[in-house]
N, C-alpha and C. Protein backbone atom coordinates (compact mmCIF):
# COMPACT_ATOMS: atom_id res chain seq x y z
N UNK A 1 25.79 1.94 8.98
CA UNK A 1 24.67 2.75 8.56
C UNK A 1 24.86 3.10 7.09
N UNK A 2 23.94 3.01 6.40
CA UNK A 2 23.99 3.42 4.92
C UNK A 2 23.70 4.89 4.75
N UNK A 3 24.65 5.26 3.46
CA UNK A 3 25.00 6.57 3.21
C UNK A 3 24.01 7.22 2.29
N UNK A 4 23.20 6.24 2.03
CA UNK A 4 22.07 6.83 1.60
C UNK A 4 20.68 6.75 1.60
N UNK A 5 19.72 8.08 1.75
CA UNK A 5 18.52 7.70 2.17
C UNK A 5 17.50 7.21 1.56
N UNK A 6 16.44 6.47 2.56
CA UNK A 6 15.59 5.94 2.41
C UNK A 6 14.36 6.77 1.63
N UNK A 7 13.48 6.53 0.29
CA UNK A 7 12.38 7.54 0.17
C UNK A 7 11.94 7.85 0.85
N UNK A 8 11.42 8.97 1.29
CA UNK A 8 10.56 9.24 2.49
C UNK A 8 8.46 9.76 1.49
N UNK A 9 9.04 9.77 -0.13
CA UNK A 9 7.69 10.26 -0.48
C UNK A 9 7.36 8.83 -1.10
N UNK A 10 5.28 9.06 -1.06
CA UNK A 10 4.86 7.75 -0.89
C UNK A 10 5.04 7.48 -2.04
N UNK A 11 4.59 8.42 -3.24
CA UNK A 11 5.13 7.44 -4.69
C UNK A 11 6.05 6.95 -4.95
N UNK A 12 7.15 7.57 -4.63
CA UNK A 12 8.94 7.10 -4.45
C UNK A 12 8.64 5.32 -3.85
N UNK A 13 7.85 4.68 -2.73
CA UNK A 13 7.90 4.11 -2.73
C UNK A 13 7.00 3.08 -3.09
N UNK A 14 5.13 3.68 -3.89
CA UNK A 14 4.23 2.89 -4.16
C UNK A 14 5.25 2.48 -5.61
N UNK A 15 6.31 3.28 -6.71
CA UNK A 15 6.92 3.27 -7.68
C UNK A 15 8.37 1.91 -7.29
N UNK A 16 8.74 1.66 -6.02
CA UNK A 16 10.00 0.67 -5.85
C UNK A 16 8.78 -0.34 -5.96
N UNK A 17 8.19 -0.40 -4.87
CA UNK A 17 7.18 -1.71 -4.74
C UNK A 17 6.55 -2.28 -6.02
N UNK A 18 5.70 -1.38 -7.19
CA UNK A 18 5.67 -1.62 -8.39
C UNK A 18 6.54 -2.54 -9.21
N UNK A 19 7.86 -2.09 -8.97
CA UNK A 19 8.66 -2.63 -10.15
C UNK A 19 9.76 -3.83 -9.17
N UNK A 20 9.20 -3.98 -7.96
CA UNK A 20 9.82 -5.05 -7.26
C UNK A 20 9.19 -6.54 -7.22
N UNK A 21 9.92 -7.43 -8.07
CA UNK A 21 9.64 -8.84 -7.97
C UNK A 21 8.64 -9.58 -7.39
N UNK A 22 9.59 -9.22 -6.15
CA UNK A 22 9.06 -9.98 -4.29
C UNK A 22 9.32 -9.00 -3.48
N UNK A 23 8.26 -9.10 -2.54
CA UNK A 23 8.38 -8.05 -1.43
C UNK A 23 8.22 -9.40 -0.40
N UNK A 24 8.42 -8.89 1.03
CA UNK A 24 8.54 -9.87 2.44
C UNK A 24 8.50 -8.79 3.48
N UNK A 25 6.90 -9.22 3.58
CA UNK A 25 6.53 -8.66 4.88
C UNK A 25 6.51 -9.15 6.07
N UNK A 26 6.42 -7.89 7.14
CA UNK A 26 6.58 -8.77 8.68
C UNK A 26 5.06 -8.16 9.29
N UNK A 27 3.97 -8.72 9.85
CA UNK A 27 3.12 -7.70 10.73
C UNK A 27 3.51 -8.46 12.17
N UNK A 28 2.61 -7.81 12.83
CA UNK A 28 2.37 -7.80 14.45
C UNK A 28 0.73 -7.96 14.37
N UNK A 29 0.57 -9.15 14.15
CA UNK A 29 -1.19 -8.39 14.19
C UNK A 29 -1.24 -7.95 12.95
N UNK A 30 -2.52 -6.78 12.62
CA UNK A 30 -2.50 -6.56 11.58
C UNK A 30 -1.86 -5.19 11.09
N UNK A 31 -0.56 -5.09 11.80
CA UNK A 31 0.56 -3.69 11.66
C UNK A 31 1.65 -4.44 11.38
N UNK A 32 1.78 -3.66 9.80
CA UNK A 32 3.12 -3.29 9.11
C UNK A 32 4.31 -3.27 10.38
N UNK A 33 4.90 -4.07 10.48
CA UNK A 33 6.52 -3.85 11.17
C UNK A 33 7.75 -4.22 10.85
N UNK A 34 7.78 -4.49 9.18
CA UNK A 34 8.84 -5.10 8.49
C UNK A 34 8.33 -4.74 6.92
N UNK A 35 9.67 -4.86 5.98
CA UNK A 35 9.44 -5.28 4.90
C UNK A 35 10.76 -5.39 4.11
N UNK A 36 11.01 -6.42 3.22
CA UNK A 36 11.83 -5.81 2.57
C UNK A 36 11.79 -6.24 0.91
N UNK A 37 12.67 -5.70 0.30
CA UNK A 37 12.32 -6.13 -1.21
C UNK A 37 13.75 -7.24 -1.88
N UNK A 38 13.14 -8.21 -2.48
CA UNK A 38 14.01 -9.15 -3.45
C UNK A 38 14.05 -8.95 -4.41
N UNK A 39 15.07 -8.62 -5.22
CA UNK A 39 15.09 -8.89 -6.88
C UNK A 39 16.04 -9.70 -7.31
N UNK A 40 15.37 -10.81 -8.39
CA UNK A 40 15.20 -12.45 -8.08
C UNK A 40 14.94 -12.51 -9.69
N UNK A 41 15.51 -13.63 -10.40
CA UNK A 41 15.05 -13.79 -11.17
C UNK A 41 13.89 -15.63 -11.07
N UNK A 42 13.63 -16.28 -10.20
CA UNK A 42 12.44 -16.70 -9.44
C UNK A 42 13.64 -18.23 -9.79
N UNK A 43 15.02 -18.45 -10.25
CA UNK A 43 15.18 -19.68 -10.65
C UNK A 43 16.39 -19.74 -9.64
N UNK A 44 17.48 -18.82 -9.94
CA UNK A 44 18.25 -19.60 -8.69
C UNK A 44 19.18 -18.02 -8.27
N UNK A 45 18.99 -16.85 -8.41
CA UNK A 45 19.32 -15.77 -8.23
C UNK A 45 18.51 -14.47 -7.32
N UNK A 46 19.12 -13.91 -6.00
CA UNK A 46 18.32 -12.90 -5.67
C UNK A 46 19.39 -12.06 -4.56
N UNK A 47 18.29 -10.93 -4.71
CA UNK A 47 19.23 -9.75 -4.17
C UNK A 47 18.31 -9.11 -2.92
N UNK A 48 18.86 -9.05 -1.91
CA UNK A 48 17.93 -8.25 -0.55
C UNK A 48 18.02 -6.77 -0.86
N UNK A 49 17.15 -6.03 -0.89
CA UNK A 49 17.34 -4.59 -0.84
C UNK A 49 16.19 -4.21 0.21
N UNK A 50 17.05 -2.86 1.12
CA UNK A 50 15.98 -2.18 1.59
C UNK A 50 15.16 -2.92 2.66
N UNK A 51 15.39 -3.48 3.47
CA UNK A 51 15.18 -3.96 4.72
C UNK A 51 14.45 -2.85 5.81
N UNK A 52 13.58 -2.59 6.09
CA UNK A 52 12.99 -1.91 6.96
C UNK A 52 12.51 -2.06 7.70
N UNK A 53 12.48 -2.18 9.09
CA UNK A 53 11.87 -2.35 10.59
C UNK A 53 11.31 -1.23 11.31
N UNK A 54 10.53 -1.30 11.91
CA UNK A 54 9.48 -0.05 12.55
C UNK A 54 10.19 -0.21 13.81
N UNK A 55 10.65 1.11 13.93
CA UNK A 55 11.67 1.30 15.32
C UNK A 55 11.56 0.54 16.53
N UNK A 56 10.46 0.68 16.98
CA UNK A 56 9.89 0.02 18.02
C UNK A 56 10.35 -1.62 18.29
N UNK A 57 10.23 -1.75 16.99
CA UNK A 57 10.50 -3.43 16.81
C UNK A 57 11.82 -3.78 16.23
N UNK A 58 12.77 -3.13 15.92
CA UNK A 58 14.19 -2.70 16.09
C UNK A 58 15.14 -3.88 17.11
N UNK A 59 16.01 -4.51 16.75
CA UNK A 59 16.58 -5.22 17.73
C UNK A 59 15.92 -6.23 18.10
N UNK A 60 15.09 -7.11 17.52
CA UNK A 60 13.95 -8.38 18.22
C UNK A 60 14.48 -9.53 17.13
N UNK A 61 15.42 -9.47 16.55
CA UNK A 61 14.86 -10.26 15.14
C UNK A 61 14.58 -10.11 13.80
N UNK A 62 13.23 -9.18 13.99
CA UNK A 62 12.53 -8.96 12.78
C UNK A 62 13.59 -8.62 11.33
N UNK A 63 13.61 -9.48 10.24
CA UNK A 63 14.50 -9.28 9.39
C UNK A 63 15.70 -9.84 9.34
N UNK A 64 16.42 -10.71 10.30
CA UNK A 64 17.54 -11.57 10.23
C UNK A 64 17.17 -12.69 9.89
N UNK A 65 18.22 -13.34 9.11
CA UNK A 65 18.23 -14.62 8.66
C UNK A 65 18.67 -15.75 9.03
N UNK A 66 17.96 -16.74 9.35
CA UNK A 66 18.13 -17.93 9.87
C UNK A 66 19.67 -18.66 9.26
């Protein structure tokens, strides 16, 4: 578990998403149940940050890598 928290306010995170590269979303339909952010410079470098799964959908998959 990571020792530190997640934003919980929305600019905190409309402000990561802004200045994030690539984002990778997951829906169900048309509900948000994943996301996470890459920072990449688009040629042969990238970094996973911040992986998030909607509880529910927790433990299925969503977000592991092949």
């Amino acid at each position: 578990m990571a020792d530190w928290k997640m934003p919980t306010d929305l600019q905190d995170w409309e402000d990561l998403t802004t200045y994030t590269p690539l984002r990778v979303t997951a829906y169900s339909g048309d509900r948000l149940i994943g996301f996470a952010r890459v920072l990449t410079d688009f040629v042969r470098w990238g970094e996973i940050y911040d992986v998030v799964v909607d509880n529910s959908f927790q433990g299925k998959g969503i977000g592991e890598l092949e």
